[in-house]
Protein backbone atom coordinates (compact mmCIF):
# COMPACT_ATOMS: atom_id res chain seq x y z
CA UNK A 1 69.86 85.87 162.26
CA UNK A 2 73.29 87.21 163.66
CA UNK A 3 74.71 86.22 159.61
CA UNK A 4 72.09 87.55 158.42
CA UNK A 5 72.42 91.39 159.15
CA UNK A 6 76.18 90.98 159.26
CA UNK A 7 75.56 90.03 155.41
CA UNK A 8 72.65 92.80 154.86
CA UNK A 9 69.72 89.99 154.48
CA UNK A 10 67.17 92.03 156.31
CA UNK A 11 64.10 90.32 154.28
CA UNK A 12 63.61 87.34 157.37
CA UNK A 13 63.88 90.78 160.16
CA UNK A 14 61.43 92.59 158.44
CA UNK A 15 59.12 89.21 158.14
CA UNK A 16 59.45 88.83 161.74
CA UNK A 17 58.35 92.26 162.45
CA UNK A 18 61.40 94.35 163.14
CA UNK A 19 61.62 97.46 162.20
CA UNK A 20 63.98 99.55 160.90
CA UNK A 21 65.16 101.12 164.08
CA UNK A 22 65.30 98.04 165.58
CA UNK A 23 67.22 96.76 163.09
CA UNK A 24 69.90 99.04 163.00
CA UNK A 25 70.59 98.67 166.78
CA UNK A 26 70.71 95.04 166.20
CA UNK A 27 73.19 95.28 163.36
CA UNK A 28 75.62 96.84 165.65
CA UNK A 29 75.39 93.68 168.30
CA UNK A 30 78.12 91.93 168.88
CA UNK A 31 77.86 87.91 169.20
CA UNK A 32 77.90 88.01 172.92
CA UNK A 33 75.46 90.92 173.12
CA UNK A 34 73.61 88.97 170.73
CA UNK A 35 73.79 85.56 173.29
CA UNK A 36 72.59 87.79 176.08
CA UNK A 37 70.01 88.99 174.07
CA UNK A 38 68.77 85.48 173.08
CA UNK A 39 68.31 84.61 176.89
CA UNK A 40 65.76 87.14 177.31
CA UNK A 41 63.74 86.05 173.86
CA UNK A 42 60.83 84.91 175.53
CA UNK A 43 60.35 88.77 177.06
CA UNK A 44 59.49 89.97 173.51
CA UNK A 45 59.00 86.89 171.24
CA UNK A 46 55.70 85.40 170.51
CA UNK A 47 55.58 82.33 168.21
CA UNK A 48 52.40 82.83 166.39
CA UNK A 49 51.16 79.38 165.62
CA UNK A 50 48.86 79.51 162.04
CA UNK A 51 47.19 76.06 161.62
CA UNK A 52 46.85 74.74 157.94
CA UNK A 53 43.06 73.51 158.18
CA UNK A 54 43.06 71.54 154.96
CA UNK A 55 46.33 69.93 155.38
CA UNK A 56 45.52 69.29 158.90
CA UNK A 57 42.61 67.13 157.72
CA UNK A 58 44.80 65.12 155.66
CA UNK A 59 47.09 64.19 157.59
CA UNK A 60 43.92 63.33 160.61
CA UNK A 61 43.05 61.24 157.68
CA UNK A 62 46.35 59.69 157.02
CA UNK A 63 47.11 59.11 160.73
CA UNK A 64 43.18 57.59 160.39
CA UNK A 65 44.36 55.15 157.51
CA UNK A 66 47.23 54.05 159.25
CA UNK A 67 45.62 53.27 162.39
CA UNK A 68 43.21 51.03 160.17
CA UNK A 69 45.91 49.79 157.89
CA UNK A 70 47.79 48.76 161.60
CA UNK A 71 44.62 46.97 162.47
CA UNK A 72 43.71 44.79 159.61
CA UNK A 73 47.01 43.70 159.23
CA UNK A 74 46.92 42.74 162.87
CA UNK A 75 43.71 40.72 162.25
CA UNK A 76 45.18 38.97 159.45
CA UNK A 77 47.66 37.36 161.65
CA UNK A 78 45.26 36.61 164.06
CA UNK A 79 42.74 34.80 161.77
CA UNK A 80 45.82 33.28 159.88
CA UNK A 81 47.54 35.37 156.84
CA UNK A 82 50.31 33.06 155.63
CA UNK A 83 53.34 35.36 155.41
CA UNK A 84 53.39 35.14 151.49
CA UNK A 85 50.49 37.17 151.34
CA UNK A 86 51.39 39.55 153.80
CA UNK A 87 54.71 40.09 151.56
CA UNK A 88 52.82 40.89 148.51
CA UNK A 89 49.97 43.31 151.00
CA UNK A 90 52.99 45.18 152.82
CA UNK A 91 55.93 43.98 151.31
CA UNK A 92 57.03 42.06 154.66
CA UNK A 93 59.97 39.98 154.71
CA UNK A 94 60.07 36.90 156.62
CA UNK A 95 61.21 38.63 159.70
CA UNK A 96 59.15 40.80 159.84
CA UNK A 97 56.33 38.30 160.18
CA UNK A 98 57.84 36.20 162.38
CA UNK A 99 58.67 39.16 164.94
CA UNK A 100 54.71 39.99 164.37
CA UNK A 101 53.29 36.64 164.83
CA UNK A 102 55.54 36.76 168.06
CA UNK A 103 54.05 40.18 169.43
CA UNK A 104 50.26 38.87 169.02
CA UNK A 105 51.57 35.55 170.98
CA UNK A 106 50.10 33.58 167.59
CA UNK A 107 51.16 29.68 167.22
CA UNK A 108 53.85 29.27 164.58
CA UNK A 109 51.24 27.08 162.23
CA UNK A 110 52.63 25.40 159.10
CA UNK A 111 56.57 27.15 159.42
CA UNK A 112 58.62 28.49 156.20
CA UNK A 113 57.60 25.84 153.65
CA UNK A 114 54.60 24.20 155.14
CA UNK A 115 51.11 23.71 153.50
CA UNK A 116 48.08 23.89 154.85
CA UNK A 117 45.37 21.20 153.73
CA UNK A 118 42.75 21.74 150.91
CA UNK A 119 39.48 23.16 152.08
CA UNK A 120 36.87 20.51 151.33
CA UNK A 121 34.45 21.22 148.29
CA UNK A 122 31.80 22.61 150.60
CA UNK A 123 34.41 25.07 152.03
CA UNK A 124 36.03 26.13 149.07
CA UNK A 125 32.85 27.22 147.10
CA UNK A 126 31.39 29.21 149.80
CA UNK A 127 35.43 30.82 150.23
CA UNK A 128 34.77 31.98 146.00
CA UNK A 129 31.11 33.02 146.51
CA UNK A 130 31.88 35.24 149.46
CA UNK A 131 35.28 36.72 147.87
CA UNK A 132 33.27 37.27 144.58
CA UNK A 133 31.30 38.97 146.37
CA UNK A 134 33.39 40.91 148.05
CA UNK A 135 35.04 42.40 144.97
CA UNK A 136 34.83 46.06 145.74
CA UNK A 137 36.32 46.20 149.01
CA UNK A 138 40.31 46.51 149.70
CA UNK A 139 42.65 43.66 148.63
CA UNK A 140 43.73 43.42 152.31
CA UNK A 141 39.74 44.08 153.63
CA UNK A 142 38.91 41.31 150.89
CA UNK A 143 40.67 38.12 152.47
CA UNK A 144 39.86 39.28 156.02
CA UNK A 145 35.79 39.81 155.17
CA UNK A 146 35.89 36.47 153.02
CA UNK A 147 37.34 34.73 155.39
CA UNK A 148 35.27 35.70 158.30
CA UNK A 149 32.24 35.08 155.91
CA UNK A 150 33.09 32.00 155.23
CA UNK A 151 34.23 31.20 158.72
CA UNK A 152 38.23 29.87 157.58
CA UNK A 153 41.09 30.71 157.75
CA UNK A 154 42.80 34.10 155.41
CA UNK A 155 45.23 30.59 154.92
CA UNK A 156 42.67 28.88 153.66
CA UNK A 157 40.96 31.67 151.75
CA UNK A 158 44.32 31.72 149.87
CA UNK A 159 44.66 28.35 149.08
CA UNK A 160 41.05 28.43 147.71
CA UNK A 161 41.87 30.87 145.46
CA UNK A 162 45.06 29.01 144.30
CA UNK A 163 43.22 26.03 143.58
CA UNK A 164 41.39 28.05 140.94
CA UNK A 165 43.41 29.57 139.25
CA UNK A 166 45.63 26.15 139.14
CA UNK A 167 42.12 24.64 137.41
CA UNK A 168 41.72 27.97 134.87
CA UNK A 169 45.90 27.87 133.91
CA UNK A 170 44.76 23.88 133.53
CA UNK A 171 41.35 24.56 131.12
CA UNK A 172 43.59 27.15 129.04
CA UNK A 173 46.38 25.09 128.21
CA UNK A 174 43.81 21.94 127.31
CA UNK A 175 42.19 24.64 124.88
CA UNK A 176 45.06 25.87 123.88
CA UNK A 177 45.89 21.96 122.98
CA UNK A 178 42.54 21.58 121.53
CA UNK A 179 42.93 24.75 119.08
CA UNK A 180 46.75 23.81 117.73
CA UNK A 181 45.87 19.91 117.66
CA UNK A 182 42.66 21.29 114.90
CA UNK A 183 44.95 23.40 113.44
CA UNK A 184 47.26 20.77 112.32
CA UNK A 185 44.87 18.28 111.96
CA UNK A 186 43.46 21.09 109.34
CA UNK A 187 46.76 21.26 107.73
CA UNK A 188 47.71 17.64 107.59
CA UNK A 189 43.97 17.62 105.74
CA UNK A 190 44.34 20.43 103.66
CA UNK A 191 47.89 18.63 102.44
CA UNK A 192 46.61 15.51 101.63
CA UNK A 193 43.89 17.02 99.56
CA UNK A 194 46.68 19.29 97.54
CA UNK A 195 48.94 16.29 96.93
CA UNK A 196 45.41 14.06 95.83
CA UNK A 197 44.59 16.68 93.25
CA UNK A 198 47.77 17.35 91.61
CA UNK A 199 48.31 13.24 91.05
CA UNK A 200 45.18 13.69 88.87
């Protein structure tokens, strides 16, 4: 504020209150009248605190959202989130998820590379049914609900769902084979029947 008058900016004075008298006799303080001055602020300043009801809201609501974010991805650990999916939820890196599994006191199950087993047949369609299901709810909601549904593992959830889509990548490519092999087999026809009619 001391700058300020000594350059004639008198627009934050005059939006704190001052006026013009005042402000005169404080453009003629020197700095150490002006650091005596400071220590007996709280005599005649009062900070007038003006609360910003709808951004207060949002952030309650952000602060809310974290707290919940905190807690599913605490109870994906728990009920066994392998750490690529918790890479491609929150963009962990392996440390990360290592220093986490640590905190909750969780076994180190299947380390770095490891696999876990393929749910049996029974397992894995009751993991699709409940995660089909589940379709409108959170990515990150989605594998914790389906697996609690379906009583397994958010490990085991995941590998479910990786079987599948290794079986649909599987059925596209065999009609993908199917559609080029009739294709050619269609060509191969169609020249044999060119070549017939132009011997006769």
């Amino acid at each position: 504020m001391t700058q300020q008058f000594h350059e004639a900016d008198y627009e934050c004075a005059l939006r704190l209150g001052l006026d013009w008298d005042e402000i005169r006799v404080l453009e003629e303080l020197s700095l150490l009248d002006f650091h005596v001055l400071t220590t007996l602020s709280p005599h005649f300043i009062r900070i007038d605190i003006q609360i910003d009801h709808a951004q207060l809201d949002l952030a309650l609501r952000r602060v809310v959202d974290h707290k919940r974010s905190q807690e599913i991805q605490q109870r994906l650990l728990v009920h066994g989130a392998p750490r690529h999916l918790m890479s491609r939820l929150y963009g962990w890196i392996p440390q990360q998820y290592r220093s986490q599994r640590r905190m909750l006191h969780l076994d180190e199950e299947f380390p770095n590379s490891g696999r876990p087993p393929n749910p049996t047949l029974t397992e894995e369609e009751t993991i699709l049914t409940h995660w089909d299901h589940l379709a409108d709810l959170d990515l990150a909601e989605r594998y914790l609900e389906t697996a609690l549904a379906a009583k397994v593992s958010v490990r085991q959830v995941c590998r479910a769902l990786s079987l599948r889509e290794e079986r649909e990548r599987e059925a596209l490519g065999a009609t993908a084979s199917v559609r080029l092999h009739g294709v050619a087999s269609g060509a191969h026809s169609q020249s044999i029947s060119s070549m017939t009619n132009r011997s006769r």
